[in-house]
Protein backbone atom coordinates (compact mmCIF):
# COMPACT_ATOMS: atom_id res chain seq x y z
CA UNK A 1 19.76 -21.05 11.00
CA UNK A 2 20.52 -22.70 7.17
CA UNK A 3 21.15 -20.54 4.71
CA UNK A 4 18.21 -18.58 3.68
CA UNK A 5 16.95 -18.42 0.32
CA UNK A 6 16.84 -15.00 -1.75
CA UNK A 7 13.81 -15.16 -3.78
CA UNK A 8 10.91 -12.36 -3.77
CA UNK A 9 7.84 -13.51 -4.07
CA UNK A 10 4.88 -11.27 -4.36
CA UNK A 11 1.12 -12.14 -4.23
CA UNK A 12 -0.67 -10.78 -7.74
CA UNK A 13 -4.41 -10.00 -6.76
CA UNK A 14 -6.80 -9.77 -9.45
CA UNK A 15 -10.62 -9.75 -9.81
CA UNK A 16 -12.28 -11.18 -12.90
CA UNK A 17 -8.61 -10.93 -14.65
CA UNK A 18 -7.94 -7.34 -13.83
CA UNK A 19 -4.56 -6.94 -11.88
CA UNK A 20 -4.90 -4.97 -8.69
CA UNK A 21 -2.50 -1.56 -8.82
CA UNK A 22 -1.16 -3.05 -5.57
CA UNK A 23 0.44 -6.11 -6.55
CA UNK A 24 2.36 -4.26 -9.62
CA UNK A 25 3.58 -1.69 -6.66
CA UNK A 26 4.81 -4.80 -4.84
CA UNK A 27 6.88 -5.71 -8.01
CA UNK A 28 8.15 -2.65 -8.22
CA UNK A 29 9.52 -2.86 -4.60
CA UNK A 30 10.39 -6.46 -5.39
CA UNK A 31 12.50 -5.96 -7.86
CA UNK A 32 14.88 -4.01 -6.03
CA UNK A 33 14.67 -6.24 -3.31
CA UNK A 34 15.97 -8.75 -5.13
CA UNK A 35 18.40 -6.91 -7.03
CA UNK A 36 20.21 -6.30 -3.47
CA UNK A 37 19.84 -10.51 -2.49
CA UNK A 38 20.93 -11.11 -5.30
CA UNK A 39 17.89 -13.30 -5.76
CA UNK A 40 14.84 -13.79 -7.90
CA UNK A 41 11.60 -11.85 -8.49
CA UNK A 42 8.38 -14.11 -8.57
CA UNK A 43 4.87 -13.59 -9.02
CA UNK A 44 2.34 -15.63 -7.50
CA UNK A 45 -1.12 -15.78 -9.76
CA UNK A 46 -4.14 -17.56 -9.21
CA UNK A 47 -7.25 -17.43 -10.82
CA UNK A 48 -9.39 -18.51 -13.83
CA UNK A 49 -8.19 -17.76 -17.75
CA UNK A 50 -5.44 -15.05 -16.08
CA UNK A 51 -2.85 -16.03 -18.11
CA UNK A 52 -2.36 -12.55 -19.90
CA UNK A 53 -2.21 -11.12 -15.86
CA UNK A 54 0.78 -13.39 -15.70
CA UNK A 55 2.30 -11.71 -19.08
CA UNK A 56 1.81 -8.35 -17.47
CA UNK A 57 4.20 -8.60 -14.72
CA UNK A 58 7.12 -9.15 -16.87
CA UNK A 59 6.65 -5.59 -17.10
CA UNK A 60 7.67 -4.80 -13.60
CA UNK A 61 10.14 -6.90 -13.61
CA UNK A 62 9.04 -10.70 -12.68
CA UNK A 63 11.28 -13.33 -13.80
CA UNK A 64 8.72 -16.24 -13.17
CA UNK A 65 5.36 -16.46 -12.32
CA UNK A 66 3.86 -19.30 -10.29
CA UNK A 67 0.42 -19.69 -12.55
CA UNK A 68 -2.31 -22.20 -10.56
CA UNK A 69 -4.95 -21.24 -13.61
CA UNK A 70 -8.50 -23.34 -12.83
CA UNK A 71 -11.82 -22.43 -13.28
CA UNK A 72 -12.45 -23.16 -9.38
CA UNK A 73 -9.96 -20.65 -8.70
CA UNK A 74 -12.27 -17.62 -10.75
CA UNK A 75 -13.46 -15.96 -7.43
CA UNK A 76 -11.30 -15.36 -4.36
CA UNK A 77 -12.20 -17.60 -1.55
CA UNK A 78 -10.18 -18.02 1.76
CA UNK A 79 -9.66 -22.10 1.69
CA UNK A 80 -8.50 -22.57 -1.50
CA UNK A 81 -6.32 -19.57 -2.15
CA UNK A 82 -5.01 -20.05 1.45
CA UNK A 83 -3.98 -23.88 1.13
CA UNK A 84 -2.39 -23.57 -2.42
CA UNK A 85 -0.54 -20.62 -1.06
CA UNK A 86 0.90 -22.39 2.14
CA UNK A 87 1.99 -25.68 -0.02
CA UNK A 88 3.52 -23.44 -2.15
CA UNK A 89 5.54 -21.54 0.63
CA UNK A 90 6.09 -24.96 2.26
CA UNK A 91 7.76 -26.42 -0.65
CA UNK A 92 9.80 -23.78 -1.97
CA UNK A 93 10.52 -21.68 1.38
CA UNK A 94 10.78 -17.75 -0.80
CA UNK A 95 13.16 -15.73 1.54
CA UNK A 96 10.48 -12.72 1.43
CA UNK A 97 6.80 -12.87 0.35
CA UNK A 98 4.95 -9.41 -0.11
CA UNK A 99 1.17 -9.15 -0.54
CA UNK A 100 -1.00 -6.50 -0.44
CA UNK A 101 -2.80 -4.70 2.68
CA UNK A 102 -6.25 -5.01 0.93
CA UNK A 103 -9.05 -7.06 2.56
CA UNK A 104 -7.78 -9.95 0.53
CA UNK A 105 -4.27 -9.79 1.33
CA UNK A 106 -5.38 -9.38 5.04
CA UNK A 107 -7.16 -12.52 5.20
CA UNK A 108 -4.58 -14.41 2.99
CA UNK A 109 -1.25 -13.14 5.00
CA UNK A 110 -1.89 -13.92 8.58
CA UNK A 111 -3.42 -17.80 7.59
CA UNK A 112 -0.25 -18.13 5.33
CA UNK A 113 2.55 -16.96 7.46
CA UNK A 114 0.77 -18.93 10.92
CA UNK A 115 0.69 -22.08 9.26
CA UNK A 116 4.22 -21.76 7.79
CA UNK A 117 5.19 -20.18 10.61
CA UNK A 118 7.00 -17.60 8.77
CA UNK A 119 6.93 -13.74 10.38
CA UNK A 120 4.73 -11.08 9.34
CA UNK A 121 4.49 -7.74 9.89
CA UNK A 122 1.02 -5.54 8.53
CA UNK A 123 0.97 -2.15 6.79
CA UNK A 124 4.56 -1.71 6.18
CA UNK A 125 5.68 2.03 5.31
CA UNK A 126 9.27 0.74 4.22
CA UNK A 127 11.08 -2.63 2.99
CA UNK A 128 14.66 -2.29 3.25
CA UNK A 129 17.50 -5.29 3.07
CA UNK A 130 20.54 -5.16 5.26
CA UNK A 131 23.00 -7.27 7.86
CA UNK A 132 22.04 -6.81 11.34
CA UNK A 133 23.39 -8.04 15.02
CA UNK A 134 20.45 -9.00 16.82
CA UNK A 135 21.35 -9.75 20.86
CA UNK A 136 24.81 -12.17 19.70
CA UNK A 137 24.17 -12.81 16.65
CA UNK A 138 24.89 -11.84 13.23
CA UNK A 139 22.04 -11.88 10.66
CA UNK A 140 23.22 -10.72 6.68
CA UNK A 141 20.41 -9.84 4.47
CA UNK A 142 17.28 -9.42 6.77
CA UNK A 143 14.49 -7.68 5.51
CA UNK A 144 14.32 -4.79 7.78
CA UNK A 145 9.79 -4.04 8.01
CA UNK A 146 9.17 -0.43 8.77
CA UNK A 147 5.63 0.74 10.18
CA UNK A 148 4.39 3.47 12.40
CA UNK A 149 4.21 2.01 15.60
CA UNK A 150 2.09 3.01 19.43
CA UNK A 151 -0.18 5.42 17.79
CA UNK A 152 2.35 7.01 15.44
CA UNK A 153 4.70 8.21 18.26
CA UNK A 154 7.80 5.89 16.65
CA UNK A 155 8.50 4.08 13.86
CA UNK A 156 9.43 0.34 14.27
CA UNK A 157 11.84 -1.76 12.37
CA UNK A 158 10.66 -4.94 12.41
CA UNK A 159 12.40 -8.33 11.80
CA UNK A 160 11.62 -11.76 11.78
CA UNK A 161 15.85 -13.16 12.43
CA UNK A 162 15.16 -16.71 13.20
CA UNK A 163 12.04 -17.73 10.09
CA UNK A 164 12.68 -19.08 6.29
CA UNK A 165 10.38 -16.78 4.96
CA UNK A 166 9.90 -13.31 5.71
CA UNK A 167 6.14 -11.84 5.14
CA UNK A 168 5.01 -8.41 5.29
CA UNK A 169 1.77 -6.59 3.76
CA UNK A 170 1.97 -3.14 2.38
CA UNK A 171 -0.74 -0.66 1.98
CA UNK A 172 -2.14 0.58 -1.93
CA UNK A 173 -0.45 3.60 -3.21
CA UNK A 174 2.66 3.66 -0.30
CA UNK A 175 5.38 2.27 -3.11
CA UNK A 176 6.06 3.13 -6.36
CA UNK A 177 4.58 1.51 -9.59
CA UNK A 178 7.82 1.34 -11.75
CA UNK A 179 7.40 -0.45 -14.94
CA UNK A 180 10.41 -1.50 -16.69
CA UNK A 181 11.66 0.35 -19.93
CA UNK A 182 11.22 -3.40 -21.51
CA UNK A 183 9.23 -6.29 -20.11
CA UNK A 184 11.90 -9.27 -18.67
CA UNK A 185 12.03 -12.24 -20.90
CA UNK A 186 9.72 -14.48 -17.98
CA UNK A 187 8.72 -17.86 -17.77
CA UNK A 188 5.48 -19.33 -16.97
CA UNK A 189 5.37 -22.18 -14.48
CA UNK A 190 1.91 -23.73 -14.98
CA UNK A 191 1.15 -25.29 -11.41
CA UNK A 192 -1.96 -28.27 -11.58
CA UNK A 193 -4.59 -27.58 -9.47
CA UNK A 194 -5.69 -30.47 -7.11
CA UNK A 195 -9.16 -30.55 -5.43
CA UNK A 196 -9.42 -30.62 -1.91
CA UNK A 197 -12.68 -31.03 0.15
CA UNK A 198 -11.51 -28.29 2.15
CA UNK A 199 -12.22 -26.01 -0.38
CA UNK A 200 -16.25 -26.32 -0.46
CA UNK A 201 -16.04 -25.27 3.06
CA UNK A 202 -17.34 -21.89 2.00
CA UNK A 203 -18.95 -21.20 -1.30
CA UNK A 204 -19.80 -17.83 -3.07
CA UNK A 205 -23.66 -17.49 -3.42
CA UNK A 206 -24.07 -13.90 -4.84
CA UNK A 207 -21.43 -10.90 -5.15
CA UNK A 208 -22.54 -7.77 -5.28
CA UNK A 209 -19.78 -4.97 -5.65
CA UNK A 210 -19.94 -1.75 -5.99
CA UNK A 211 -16.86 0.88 -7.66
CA UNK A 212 -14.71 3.48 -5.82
CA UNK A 213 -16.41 6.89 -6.78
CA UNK A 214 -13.75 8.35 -5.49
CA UNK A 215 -10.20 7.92 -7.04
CA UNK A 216 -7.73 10.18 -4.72
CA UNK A 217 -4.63 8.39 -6.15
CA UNK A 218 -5.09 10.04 -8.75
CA UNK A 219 -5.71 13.47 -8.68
CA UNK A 220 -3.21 15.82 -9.71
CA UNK A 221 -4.37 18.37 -6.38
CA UNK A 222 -5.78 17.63 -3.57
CA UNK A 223 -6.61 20.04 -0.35
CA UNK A 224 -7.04 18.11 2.55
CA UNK A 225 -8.40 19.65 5.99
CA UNK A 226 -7.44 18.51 9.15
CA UNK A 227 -9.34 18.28 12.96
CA UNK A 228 -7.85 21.66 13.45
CA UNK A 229 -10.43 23.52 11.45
CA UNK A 230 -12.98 23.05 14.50
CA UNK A 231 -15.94 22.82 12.81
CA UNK A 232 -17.99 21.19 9.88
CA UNK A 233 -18.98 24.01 9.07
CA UNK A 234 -15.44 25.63 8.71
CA UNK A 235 -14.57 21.89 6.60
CA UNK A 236 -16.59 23.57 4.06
CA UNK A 237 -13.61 25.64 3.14
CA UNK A 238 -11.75 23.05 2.01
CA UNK A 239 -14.64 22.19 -0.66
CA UNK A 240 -14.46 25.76 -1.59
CA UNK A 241 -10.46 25.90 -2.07
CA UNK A 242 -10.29 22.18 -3.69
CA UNK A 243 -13.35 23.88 -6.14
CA UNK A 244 -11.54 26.59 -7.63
CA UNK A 245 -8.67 24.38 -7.85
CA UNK A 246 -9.75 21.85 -9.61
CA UNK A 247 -8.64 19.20 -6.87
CA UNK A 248 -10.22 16.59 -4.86
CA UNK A 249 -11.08 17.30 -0.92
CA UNK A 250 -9.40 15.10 1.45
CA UNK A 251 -8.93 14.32 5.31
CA UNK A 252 -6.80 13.10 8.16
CA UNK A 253 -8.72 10.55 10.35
CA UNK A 254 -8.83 13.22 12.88
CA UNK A 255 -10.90 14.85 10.47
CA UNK A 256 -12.93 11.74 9.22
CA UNK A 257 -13.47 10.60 13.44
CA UNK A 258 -15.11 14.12 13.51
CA UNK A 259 -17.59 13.48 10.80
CA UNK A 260 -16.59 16.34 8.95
CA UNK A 261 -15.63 13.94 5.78
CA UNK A 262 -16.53 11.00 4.80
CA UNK A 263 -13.55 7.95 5.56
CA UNK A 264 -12.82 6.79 1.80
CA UNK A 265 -11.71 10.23 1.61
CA UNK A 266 -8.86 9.57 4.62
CA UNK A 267 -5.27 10.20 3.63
CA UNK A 268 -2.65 8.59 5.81
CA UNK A 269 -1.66 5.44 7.18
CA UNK A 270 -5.03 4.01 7.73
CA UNK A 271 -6.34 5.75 4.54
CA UNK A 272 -5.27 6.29 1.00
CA UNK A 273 -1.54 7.05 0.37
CA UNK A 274 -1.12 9.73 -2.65
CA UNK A 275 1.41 11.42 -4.61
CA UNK A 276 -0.08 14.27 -6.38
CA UNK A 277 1.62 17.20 -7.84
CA UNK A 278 -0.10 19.79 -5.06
CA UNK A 279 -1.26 19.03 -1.60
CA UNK A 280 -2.37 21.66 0.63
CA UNK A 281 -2.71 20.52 4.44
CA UNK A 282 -4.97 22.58 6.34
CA UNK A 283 -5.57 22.52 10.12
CA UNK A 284 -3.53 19.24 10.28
CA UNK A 285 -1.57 18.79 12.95
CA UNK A 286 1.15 15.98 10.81
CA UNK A 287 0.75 13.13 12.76
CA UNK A 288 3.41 10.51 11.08
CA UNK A 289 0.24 8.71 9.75
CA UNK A 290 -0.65 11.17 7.61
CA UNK A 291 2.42 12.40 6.69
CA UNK A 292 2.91 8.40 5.57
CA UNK A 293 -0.04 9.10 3.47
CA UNK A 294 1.06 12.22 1.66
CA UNK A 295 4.79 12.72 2.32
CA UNK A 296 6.18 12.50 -1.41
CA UNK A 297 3.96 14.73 -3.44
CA UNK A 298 5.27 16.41 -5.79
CA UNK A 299 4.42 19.87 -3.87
CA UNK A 300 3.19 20.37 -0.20
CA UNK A 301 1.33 23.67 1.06
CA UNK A 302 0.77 23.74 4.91
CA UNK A 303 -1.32 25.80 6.79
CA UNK A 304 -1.79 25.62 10.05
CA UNK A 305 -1.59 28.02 13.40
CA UNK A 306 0.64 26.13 15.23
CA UNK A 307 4.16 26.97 14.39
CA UNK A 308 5.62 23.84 15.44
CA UNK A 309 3.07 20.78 13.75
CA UNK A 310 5.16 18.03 12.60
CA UNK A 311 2.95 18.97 9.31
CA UNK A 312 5.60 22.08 8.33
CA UNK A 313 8.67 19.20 8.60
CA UNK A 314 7.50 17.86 5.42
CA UNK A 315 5.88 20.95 3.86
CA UNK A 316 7.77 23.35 0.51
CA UNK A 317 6.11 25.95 1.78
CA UNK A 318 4.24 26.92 5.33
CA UNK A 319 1.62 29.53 6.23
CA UNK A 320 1.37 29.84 10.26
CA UNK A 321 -2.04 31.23 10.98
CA UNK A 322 -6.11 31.13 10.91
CA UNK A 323 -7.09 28.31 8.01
CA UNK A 324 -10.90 30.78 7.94
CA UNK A 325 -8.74 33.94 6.92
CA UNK A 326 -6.27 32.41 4.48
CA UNK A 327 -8.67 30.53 2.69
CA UNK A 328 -10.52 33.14 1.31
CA UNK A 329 -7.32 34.92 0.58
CA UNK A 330 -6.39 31.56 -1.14
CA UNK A 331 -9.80 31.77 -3.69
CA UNK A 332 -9.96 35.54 -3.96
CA UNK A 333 -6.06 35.45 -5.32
CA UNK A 334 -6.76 32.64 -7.50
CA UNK A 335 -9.91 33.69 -8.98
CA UNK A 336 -8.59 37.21 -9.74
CA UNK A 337 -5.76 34.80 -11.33
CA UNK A 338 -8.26 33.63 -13.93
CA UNK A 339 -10.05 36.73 -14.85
């Protein structure tokens, strides 16, 4: 195939001007994506009066941002966003195009990359660059898409050899949000929005949204309890521990399929990924899912009865035995701590 092009683009979501923590993560990422190609970093933005969205991600690094700034474009809607998007990738053929795995990126991604017929992989874990001989060939600078893959048991690199543009989504929270020491001295390329018919296809008639109560990404501790502890009843523990604390309870889906907490409190590969400065695992087995989801905090306790759960690979420290005696041990230590 030609030559491809090097250019990073990445998809900036926003809601009534506020920049989703996902896109700047994708930036982030980006950036040293395209430090490696050799290539540039772009953002693309559309929306309504989001020009000072466009300013922030000179911060993490853009170098231009593709603005399509109209007042039709104020709420996300599929036909619009998706059509502006795929003349966009059309035209200018970006080597890699990152958006996030939210339930916008998910409807934007797959609509984008099957019309362009670019390749795209969901949920990535990992975006690396590097050569690679696929059957005869010789392929420099693929973007190599790491995932989980057949219910966790391996993890797939993915390619897409013989496509202009590479896609991929990644979940909230799995890369880092690196802002620069100083913003990048950006331009602004101010793209004219052009009315289709299309577009009326589907109209908003109300919204009605309502705000995470629960913010896992950032807590500094966070004791999350696992199918392992048997019971509901014996979940309760982890309430106690994460009390005491002063950290947030969390689950594996295991633990979340069981009922024993509730799923926007799910910490893995289908959940939220965090990086807090303590995370005790209790009663979880370490499924590479979770272990996606929690892997780099800062700290990782592990407690679990099973000497050899994938869990203790990743743990600082591990306690083999029963979660129902330690725990108490756990509070009674601490508490005697604060007296």
């Amino acid at each position: 195939m030609n030559q491809r092009n090097n250019d990073v683009w990445v998809f900036i979501e926003q809601r009534s001007g506020v920049p989703a923590d996902v896109s700047f993560e994708l930036l982030s990422k980006g950036r040293k994506l395209a430090e490696t190609l050799q290539g540039k970093l772009v953002a693309v933005l559309l929306g309504s009066q989001v020009k000072d969205v466009a300013k922030k991600t000179f911060a993490f690094g853009a170098q231009e941002v593709m603005l399509v700034d109209h007042p039709s474009l104020e709420h996300f809607r599929t036909m619009p966003y998706s059509r502006i998007l795929i003349e966009l990738v059309e035209k200018h053929k970006p080597g890699i195009m990152l958006f996030g795995a939210t339930i916008t990126g998910r409807d934007l991604a797959p609509r984008v990359a099957s019309a362009t017929k670019s390749g795209l992989t969901a949920d990535c874990t990992d975006l690396q660059i590097s050569d690679v001989k696929y059957i005869k060939d010789d392929y420099k600078n693929l973007l190599l898409q790491i995932r989980p893959a057949f219910g966790g048991n391996i993890i797939a690199t993915i390619i897409s050899p013989d496509v202009a543009t590479q896609m991929a989504t990644v979940r909230e929270g799995v890369m880092r949000m690196e802002p620069l020491p100083s913003p990048v001295k950006g331009k602004v390329t101010e793209i004219n929005y052009t009315p289709n018919d299309f577009d009326e296809i589907v109209q908003i008639i109300e919204q009605h949204r309502q705000d995470r109560k629960i913010n896992l990404k950032a807590a500094p501790i966070i004791v999350a309890g696992g199918y392992g502890l048997g019971t509901k009843e014996n979940f309760k523990l982890i309430y106690d521990l994460a009390a005491v604390l002063g950290g947030e309870v969390a689950g594996s889906r295991a633990a979340v399929d069981a009922g024993f907490v509730t799923p926007e409190r799910q910490v893995g590969q289908t959940g939220v990924t965090v990086r807090p400065k303590l995370y005790i695992a209790v009663g979880i087995s370490g499924a590479i899912q979770h272990r996606a989801g929690m892997q780099e905090s800062n700290k990782i306790i592990a407690i679990n009865n099973d000497p050899e759960a994938p869990i203790f690979s990743v743990a600082h420290y591990g306690i083999v035995g029963d979660a129902a005696v330690i725990i108490p041990m756990f509070i009674n230590t601490f508490k005697q701590k604060l007296r």
